[in-house]
Protein backbone atom coordinates (compact mmCIF):
# COMPACT_ATOMS: atom_id res chain seq x y z
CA UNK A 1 138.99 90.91 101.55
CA UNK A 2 138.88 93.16 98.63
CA UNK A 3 135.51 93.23 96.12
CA UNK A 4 136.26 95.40 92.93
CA UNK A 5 132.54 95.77 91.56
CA UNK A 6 132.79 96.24 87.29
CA UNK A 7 129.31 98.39 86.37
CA UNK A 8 128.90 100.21 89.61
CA UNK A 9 126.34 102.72 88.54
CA UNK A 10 124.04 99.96 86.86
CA UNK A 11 121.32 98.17 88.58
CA UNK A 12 122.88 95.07 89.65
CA UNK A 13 126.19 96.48 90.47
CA UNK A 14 125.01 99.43 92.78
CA UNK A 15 122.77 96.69 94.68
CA UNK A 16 125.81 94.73 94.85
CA UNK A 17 128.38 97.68 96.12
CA UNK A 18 125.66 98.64 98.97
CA UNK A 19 125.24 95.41 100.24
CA UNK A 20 129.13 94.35 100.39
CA UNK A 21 129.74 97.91 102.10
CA UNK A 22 126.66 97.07 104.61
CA UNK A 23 128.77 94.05 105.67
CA UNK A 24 132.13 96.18 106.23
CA UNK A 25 133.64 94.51 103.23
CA UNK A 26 136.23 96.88 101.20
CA UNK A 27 134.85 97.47 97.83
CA UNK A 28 136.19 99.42 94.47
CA UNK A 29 133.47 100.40 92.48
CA UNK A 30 134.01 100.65 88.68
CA UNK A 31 132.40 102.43 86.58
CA UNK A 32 132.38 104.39 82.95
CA UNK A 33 129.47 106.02 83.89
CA UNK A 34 129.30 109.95 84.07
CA UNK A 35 126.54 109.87 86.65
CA UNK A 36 127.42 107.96 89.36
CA UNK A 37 124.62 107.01 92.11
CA UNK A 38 126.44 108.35 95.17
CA UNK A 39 123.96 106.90 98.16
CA UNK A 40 124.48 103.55 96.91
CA UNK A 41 128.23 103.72 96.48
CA UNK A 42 129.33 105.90 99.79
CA UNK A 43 131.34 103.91 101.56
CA UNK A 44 133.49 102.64 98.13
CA UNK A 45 136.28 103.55 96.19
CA UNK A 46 135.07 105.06 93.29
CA UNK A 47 137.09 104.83 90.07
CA UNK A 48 135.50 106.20 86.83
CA UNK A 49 137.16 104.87 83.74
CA UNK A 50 136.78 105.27 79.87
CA UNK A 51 137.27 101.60 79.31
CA UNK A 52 136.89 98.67 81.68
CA UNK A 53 140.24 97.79 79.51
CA UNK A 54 142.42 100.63 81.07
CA UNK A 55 141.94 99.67 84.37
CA UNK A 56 145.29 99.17 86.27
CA UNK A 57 145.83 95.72 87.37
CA UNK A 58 147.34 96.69 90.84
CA UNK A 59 143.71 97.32 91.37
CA UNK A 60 142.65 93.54 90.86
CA UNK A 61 145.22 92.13 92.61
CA UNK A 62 144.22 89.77 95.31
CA UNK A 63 140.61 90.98 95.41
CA UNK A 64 137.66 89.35 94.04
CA UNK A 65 136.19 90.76 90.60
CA UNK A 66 131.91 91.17 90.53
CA UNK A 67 131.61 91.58 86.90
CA UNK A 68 128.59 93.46 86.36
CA UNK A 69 129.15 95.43 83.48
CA UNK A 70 127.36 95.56 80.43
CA UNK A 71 128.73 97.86 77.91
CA UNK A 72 126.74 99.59 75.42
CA UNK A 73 122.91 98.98 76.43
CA UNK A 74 120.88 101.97 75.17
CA UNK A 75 117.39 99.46 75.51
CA UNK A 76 117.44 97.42 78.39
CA UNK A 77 113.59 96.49 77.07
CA UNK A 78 114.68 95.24 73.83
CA UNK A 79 115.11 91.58 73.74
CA UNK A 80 117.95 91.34 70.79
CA UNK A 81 120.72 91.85 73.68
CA UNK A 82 119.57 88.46 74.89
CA UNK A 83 120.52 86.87 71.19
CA UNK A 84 124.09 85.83 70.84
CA UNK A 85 125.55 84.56 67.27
């Protein structure tokens, strides 16, 4: 089975990509990231994008989507991202 990991280089997706490749599963590992945290994400396809909008569909197909991006958070420590209107 297929995992295709959105927000690869974050926190919660790099945790995520090492453990699914520590159990032999195949992963893609998203990411718009410019640095990209290689010793968590050997093992995975890596697939830098500008967008999480421009990524090709073929690449979803039949797998399971770990959507763990979170676009656009300069301060993780600031509480406002936790307000929605």
């Amino acid at each position: 089975m297929k995992f295709v990991v959105t927000g690869s280089s974050g926190f919660v997706g790099r945790n995520l990509v090492r453990a699914l490749i520590d159990q032999n599963k195949e992963v893609v590992a998203l990411t718009t990231a410019k640095y990209i945290p290689v010793d968590y994400l050997k093992g995975a396809t890596v697939i830098r994008v500008r967008s999480l909008c421009e990524t090709n569909p073929d690449i979803l197909r039949g797998a399971v989507i770990c959507h763990c991006a979170w676009e656009n958070v300069h301060n993780t420590l600031d509480t406002s991202h936790l307000m929605h209107t």
